[in-house]
C-alpha atoms as a PDB file:
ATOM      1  CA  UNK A   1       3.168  13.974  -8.605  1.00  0.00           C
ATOM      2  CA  UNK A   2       6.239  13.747 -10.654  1.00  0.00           C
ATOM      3  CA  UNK A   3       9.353  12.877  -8.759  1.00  0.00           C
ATOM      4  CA  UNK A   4      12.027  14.670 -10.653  1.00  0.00           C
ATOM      5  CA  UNK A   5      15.541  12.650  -9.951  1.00  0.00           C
ATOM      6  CA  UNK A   6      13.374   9.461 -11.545  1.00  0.00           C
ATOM      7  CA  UNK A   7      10.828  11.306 -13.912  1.00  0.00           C
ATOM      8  CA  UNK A   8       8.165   8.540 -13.203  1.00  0.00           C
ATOM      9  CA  UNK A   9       4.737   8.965 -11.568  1.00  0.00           C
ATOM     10  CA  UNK A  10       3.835   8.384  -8.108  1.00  0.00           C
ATOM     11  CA  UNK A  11       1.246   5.408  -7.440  1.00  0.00           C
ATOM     12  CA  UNK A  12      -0.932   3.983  -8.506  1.00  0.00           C
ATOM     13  CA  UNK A  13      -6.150  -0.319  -9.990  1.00  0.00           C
ATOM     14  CA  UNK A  14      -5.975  -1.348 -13.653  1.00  0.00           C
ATOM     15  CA  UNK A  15      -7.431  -4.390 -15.010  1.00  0.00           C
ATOM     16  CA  UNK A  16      -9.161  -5.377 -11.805  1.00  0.00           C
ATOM     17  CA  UNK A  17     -12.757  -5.427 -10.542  1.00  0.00           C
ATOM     18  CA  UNK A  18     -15.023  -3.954  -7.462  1.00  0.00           C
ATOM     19  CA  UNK A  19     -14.294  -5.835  -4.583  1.00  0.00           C
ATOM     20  CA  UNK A  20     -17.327  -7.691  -3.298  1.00  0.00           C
ATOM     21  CA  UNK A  21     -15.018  -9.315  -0.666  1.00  0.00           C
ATOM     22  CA  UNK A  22     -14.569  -7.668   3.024  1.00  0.00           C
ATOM     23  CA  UNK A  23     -10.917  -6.878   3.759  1.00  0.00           C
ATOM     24  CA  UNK A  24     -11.414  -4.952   7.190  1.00  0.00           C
ATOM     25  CA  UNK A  25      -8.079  -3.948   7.746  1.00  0.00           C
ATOM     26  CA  UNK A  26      -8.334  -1.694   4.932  1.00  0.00           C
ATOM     27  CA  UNK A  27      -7.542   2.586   5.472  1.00  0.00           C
ATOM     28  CA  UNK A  28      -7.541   5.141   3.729  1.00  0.00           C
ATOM     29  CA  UNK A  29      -5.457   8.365   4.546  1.00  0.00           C
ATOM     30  CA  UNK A  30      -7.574  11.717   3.877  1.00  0.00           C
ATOM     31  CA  UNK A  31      -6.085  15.193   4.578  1.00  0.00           C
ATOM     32  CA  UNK A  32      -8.403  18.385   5.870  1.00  0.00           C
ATOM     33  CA  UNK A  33      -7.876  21.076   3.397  1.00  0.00           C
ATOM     34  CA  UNK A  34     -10.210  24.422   4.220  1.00  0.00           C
ATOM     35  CA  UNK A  35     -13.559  22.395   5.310  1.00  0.00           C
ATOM     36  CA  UNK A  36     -13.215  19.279   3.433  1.00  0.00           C
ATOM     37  CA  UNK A  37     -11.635  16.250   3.536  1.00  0.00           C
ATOM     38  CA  UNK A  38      -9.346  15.153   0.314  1.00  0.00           C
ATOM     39  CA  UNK A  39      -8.226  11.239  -0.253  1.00  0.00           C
ATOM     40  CA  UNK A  40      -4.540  10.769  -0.720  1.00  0.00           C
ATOM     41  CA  UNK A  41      -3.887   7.144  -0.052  1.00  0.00           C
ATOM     42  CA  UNK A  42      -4.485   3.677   0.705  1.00  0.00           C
ATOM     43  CA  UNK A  43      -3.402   2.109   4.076  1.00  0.00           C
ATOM     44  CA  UNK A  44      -3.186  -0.968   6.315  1.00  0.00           C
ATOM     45  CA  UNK A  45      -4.627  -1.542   9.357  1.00  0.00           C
ATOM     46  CA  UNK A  46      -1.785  -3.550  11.425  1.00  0.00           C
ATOM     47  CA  UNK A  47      -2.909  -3.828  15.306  1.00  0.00           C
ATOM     48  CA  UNK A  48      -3.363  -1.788  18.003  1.00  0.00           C
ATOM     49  CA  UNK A  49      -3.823   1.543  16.785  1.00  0.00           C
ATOM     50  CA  UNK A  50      -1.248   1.529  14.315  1.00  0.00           C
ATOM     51  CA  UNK A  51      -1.813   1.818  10.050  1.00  0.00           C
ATOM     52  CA  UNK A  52       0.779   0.861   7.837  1.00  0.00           C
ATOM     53  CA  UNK A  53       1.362   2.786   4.707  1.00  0.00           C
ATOM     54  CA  UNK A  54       3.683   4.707   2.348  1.00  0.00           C
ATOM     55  CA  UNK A  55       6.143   7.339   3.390  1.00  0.00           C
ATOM     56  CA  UNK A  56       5.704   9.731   0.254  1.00  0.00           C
ATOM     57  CA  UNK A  57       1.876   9.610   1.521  1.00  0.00           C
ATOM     58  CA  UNK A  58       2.693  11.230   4.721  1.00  0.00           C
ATOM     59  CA  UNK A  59       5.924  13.177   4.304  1.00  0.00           C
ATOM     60  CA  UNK A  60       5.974  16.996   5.117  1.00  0.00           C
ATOM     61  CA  UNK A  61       2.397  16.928   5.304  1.00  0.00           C
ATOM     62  CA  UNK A  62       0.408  18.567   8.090  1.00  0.00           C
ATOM     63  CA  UNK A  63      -0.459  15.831  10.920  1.00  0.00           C
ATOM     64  CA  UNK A  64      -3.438  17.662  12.165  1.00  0.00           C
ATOM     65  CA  UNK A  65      -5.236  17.427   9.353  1.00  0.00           C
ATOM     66  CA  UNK A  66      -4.865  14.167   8.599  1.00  0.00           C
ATOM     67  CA  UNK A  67      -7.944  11.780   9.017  1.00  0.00           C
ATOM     68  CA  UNK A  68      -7.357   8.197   9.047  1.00  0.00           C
ATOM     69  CA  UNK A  69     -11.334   6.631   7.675  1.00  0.00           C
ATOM     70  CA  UNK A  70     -11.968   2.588   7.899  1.00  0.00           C
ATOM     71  CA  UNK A  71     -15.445   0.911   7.854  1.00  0.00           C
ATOM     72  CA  UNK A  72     -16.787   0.331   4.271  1.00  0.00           C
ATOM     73  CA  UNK A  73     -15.983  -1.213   0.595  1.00  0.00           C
ATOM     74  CA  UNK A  74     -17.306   2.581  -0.625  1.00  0.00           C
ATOM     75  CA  UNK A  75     -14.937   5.779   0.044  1.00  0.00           C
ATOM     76  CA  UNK A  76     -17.974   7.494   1.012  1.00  0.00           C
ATOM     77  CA  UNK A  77     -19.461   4.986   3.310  1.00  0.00           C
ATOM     78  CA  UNK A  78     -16.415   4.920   5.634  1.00  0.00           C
ATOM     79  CA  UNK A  79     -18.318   5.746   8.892  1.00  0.00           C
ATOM     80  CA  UNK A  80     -15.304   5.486  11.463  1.00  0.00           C
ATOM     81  CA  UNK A  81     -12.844   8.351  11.533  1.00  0.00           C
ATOM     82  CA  UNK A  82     -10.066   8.745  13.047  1.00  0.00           C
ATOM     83  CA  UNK A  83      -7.575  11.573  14.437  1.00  0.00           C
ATOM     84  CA  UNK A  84      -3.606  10.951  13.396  1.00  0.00           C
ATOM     85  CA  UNK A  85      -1.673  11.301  16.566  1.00  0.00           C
ATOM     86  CA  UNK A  86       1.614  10.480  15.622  1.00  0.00           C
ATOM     87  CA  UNK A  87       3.740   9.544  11.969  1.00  0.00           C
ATOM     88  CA  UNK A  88       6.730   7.922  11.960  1.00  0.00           C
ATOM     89  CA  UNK A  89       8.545   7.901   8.392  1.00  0.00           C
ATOM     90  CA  UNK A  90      11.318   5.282   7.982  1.00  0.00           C
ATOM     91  CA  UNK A  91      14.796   7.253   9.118  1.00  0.00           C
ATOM     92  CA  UNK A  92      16.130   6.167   4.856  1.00  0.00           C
ATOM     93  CA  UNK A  93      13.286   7.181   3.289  1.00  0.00           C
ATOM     94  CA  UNK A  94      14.238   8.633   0.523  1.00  0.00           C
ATOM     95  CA  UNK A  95      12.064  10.788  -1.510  1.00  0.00           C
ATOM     96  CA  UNK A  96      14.065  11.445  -4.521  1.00  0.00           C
ATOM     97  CA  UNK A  97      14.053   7.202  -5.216  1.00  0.00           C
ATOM     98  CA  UNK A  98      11.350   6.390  -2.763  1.00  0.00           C
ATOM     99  CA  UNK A  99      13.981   4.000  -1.053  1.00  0.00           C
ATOM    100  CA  UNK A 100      12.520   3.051   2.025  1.00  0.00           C
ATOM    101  CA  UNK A 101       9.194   3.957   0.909  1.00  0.00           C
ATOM    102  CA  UNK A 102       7.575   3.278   4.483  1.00  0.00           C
ATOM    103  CA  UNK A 103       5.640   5.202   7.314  1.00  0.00           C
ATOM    104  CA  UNK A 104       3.532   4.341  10.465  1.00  0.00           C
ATOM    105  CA  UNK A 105       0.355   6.330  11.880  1.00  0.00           C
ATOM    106  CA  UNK A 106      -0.430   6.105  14.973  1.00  0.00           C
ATOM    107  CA  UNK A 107      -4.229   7.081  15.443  1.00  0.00           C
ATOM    108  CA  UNK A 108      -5.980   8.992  18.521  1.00  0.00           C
ATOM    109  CA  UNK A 109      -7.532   5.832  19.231  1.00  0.00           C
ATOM    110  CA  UNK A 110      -7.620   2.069  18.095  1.00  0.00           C
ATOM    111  CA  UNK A 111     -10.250   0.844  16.172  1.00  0.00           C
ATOM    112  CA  UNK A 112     -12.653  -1.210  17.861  1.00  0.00           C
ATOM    113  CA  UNK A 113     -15.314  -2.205  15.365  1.00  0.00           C
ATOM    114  CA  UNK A 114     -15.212  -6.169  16.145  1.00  0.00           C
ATOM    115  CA  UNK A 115     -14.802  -6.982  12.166  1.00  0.00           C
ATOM    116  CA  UNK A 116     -11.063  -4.562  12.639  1.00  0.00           C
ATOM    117  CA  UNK A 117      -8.911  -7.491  11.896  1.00  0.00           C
ATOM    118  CA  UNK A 118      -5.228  -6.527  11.248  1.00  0.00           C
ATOM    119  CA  UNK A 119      -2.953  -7.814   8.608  1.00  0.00           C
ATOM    120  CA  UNK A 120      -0.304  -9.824   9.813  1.00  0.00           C
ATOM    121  CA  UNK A 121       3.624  -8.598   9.749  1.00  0.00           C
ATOM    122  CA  UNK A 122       5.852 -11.172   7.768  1.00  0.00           C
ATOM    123  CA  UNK A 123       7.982 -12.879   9.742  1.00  0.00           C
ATOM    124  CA  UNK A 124      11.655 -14.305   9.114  1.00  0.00           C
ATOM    125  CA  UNK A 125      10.470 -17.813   8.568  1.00  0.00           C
ATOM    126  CA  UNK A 126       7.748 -16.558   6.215  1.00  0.00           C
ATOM    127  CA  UNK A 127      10.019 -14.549   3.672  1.00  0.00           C
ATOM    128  CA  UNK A 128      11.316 -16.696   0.802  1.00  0.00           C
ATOM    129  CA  UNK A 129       8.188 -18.309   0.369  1.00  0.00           C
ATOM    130  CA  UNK A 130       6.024 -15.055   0.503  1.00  0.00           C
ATOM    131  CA  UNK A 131       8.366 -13.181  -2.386  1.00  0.00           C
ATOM    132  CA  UNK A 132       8.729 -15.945  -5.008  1.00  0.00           C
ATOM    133  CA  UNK A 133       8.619 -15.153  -7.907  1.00  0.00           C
ATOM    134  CA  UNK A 134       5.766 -15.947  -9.900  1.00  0.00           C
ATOM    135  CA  UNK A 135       3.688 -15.641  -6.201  1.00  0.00           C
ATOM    136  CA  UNK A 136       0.263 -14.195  -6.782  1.00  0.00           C
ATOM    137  CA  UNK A 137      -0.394 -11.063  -4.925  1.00  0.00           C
ATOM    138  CA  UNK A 138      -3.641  -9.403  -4.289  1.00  0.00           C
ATOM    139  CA  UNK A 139      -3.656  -5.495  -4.528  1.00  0.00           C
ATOM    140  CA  UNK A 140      -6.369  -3.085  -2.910  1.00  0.00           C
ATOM    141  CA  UNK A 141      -7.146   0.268  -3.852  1.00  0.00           C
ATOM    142  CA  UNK A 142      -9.378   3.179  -4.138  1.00  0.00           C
ATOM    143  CA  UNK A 143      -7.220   4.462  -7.102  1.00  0.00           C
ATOM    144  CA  UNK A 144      -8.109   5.064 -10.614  1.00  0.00           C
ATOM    145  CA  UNK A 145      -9.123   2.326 -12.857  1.00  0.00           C
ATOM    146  CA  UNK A 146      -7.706   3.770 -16.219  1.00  0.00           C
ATOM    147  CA  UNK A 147      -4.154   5.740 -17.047  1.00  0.00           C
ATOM    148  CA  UNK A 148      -4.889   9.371 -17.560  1.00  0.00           C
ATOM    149  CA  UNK A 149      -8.295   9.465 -16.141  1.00  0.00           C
ATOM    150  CA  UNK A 150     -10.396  12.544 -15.015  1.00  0.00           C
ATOM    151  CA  UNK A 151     -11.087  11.420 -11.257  1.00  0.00           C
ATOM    152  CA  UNK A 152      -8.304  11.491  -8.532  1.00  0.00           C
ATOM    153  CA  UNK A 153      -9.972   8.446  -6.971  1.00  0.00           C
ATOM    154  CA  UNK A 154     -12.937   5.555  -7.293  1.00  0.00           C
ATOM    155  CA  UNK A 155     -15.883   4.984  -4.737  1.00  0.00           C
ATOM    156  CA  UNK A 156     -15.837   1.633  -4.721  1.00  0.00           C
ATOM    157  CA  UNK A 157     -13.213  -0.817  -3.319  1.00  0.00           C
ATOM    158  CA  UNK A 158     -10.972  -2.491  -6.253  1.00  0.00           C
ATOM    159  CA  UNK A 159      -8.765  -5.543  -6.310  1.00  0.00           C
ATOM    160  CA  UNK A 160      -6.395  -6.717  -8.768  1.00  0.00           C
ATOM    161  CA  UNK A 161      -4.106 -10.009  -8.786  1.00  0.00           C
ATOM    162  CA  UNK A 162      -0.586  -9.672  -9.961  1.00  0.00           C
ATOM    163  CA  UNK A 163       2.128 -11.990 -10.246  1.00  0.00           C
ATOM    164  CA  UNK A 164       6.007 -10.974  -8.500  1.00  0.00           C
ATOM    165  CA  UNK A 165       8.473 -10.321 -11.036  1.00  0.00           C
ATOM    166  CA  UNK A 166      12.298 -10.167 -10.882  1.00  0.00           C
ATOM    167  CA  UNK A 167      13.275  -6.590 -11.607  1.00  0.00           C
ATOM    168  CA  UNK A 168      15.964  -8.057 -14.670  1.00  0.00           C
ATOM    169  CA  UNK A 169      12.621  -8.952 -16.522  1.00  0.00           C
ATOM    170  CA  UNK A 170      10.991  -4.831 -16.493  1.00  0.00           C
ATOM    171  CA  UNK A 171      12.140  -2.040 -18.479  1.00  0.00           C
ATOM    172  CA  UNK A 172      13.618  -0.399 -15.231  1.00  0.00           C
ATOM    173  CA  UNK A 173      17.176   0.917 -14.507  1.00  0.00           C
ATOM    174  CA  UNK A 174      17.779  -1.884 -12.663  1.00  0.00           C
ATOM    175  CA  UNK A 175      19.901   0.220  -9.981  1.00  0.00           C
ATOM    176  CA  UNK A 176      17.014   2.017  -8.821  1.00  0.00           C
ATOM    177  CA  UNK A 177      14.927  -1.314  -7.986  1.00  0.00           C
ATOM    178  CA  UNK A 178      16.931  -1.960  -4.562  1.00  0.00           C
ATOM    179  CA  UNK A 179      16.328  -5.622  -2.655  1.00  0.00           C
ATOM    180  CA  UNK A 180      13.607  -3.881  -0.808  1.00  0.00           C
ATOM    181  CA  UNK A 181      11.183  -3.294  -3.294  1.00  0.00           C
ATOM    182  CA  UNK A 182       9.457  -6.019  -5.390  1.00  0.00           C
ATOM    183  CA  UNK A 183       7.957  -5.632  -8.759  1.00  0.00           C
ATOM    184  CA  UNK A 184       4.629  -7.295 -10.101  1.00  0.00           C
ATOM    185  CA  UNK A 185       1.937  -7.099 -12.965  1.00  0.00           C
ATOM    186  CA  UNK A 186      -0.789  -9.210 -14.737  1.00  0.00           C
ATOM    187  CA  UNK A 187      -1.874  -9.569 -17.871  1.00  0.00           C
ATOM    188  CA  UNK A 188      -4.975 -11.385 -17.873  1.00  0.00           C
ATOM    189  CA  UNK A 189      -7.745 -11.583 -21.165  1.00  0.00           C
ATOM    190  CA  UNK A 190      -4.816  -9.060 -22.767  1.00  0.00           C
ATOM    191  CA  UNK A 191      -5.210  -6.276 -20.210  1.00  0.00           C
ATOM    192  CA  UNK A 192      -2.048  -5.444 -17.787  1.00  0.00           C
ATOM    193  CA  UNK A 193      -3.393  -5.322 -14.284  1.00  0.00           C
ATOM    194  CA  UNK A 194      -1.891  -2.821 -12.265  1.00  0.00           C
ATOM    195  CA  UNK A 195      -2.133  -0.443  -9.647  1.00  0.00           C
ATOM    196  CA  UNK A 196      -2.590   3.427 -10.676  1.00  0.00           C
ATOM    197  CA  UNK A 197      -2.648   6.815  -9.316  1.00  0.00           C
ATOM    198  CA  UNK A 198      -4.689   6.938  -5.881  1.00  0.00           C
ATOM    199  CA  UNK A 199      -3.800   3.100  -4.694  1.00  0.00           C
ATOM    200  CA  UNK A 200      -0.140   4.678  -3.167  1.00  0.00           C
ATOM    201  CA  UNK A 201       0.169   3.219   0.293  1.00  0.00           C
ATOM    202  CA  UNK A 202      -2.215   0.636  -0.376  1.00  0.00           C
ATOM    203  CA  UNK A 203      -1.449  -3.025   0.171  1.00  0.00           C
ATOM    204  CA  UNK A 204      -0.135  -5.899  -1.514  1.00  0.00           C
ATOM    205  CA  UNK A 205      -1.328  -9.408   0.164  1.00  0.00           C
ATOM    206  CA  UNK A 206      -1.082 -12.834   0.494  1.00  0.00           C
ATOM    207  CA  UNK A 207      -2.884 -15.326   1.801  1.00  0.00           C
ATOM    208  CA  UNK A 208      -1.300 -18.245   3.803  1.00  0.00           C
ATOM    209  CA  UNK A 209      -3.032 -20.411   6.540  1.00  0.00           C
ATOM    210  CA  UNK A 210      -6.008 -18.526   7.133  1.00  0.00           C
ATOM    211  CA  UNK A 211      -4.420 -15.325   7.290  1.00  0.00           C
ATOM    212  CA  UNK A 212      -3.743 -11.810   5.610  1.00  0.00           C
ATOM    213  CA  UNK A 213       0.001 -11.192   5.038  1.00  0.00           C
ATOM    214  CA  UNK A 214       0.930  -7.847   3.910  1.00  0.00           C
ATOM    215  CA  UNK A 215       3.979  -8.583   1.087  1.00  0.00           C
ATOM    216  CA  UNK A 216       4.270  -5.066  -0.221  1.00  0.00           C
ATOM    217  CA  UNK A 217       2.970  -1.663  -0.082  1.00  0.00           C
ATOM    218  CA  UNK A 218       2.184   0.503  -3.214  1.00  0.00           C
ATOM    219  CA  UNK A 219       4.702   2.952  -3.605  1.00  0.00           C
ATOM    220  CA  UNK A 220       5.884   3.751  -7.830  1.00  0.00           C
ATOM    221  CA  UNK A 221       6.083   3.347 -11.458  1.00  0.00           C
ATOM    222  CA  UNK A 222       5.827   4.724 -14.382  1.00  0.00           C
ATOM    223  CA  UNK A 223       2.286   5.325 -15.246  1.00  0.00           C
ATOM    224  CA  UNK A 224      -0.083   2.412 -15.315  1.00  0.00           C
ATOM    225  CA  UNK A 225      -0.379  -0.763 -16.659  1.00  0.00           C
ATOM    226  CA  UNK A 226       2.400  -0.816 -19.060  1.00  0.00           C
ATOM    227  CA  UNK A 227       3.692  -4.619 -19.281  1.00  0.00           C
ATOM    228  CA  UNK A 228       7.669  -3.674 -19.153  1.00  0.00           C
ATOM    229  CA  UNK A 229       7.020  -1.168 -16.442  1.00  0.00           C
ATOM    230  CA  UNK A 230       5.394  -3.023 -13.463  1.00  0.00           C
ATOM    231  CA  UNK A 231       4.041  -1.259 -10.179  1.00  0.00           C
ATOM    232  CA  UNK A 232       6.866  -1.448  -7.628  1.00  0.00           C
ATOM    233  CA  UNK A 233       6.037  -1.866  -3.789  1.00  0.00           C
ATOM    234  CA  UNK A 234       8.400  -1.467  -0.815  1.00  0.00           C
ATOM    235  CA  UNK A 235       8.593  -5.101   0.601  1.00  0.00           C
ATOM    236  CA  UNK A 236       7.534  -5.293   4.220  1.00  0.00           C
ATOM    237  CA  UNK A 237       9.338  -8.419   5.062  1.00  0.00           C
ATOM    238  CA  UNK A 238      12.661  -6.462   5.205  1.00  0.00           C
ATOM    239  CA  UNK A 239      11.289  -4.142   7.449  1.00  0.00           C
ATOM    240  CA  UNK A 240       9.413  -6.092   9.522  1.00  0.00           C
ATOM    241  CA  UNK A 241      12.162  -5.975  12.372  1.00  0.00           C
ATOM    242  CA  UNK A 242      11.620  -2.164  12.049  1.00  0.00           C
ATOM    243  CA  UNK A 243       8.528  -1.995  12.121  1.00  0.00           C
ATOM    244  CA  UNK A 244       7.801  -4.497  15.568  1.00  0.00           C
ATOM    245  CA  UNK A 245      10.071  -2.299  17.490  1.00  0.00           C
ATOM    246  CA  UNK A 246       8.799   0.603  16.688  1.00  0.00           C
ATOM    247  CA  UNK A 247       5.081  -0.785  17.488  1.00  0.00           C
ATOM    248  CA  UNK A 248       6.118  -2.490  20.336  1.00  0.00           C
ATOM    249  CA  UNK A 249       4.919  -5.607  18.733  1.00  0.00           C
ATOM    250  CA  UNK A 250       5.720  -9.143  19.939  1.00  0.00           C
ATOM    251  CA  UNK A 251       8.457 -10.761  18.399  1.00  0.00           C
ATOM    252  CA  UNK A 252       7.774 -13.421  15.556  1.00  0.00           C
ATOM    253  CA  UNK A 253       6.065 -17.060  16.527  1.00  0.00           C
ATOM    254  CA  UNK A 254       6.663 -19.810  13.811  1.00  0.00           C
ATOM    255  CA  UNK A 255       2.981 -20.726  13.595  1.00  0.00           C
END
C-alpha cells in the first residue's frame, strides 16, 4: 500500500530468525474476504479482551469480518479465533502521515488460554529509560523476510533486534518523524534488520524486570532494510494515558 502524501510503503522481518521463543500475547488481525480468511497484521494482546495494534490496519475496514487468531508460533497453527466486537482508532490518526498510528480491538470474548499473558502498558515512570537511544528493541512479525518478495506473509513466527535511533541520524524529512514515533534498525554480520511488509501493527518490546513492555508498534518506512531509512513505530508510552482510559485500565503503579 502506497500512501501517496509520503510516497513510502506501509509496514513492514529482515535480518532476523524464526522465533523458537513463546511470546503469548502475540495476534494477528485476519479479515474474511468471500470464504477465506486473509492476514493483514500483527497485534498485541494487552488484557482483558483488548489487542493493541496499528490504526492503518483497521481503518475503513469492515468489522465483521475481522478475525482476531492467537495460539501458535505458526500462522496456520493459530487454533483460537476470535470475533472483533468493537475498534477504536485514535481520534488524530492520520492516514495521510500515519500520525497517531494507533487502534484498539475489542474482541467478542477474552482470551482465556492460561499461557494469554498480556504485554504491559508503559507507564510515566518507565518512559525515558524505555526510549533511549541506543535501547535494544525486540520486533515480532509474521511479515516478509526479504524486500520485494513473492509472499504477502511467513508461517513461522520471526524476531529481529534493533537498536532506537534519533530521527536526525535517518534519511527522513525530519518533519514527518513527530515525538510520537521512534525510529530503529540493526545491522548485524552486514545485514540491516528490519521489519517489512506484513509485520504492520506488530510489536516492538522490551524487557525490564521480568516483564514484556510494549515500546512501539510497527507502523512505516520506506521499503525494508535500508540503513538510512529505519522502520518507524508509533511509541506507546505517549499514548499510554489514552489508551488506560479507554480500556478502563488501572492507573500506573511504580513497581
Amino acid at each position: 500500500m502506497i500512501i501517496p502524501f509520503m510516497n513510502i510503503i506501509i509496514q513492514r522481518i529482515v535480518g532476523g530468525f524464526t522465533s523458537k521463543n513463546n511470546y503469548p500475547f502475540m495476534a494477528t488481525l485476519w479479515m474474511l474476504e468471500g470464504n477465506a480468511l486473509h492476514y493483514k497484521c500483527g497485534g498485541s494482546f494487552i488484557g482483558k479482551n483488548i489487542i493493541l495494534s496499528a490504526a492503518h490496519c483497521v481503518y475503513k475496514r469492515d468489522i465483521r469480518r475481522m478475525v482476531i487468531r492467537m495460539g501458535s508460533n505458526h500462522i496456520h497453527k493459530q487454533k483460537h479465533n476470535y470475533r472483533v466486537k468493537k475498534v477504536i482508532v485514535h481520534n488524530g490518526f492520520n492516514p495521510s502521515n500515519l500520525q497517531n498510528d494507533i487502534a484498539l480491538l475489542f474482541l467478542d470474548k477474552s482470551p482465556s488460554y492460561d499461557n494469554y499473558k498480556p504485554l504491559q502498558i508503559p507507564c510515566d515512570h518507565m518512559i525515558t529509560e524505555i526510549n533511549k537511544y541506543g535501547n535494544t528493541l525486540k520486533v515480532l512479525g509474521f511479515g516478509i523476510d526479504k524486500p520485494n518478495a513473492t509472499k504477502k506473509h511467513l508461517d513461522e513466527l520471526r524476531e529481529i533486534n534493533v537498536k532506537i535511533i534519533p530521527k536526525e541520524q535517518t534519511a527522513y524529512n525530519h518533519n514527518i518523524v513527530t515525538n510520537n514515533m521512534i525510529c530503529a534498525n540493526n545491522i548485524i554480520n552486514g545485514v540491516v534488520c528490519d521489519a517489512c511488509t506484513g509485520d504492520s501493527g506488530g510489536p516492538a518490546i522490551i524487557f525490564i524486570k521480568n516483564k514484556w513492555i510494549i515500546v512501539g508498534i510497527v507502523s512505516w518506512g520506506s521499503s525494508c532494510a535500508k540503513k538510512n531509512l529505519p522502520g518507524v513505530y508509533t511509541k506507546v508510552s505517549s499514548y499510554h494515558k489514552w489508551i488506560r482510559k479507554v480500556c478502563n485500565f488501572p492507573s500506573c503503579s511504580n513497581e
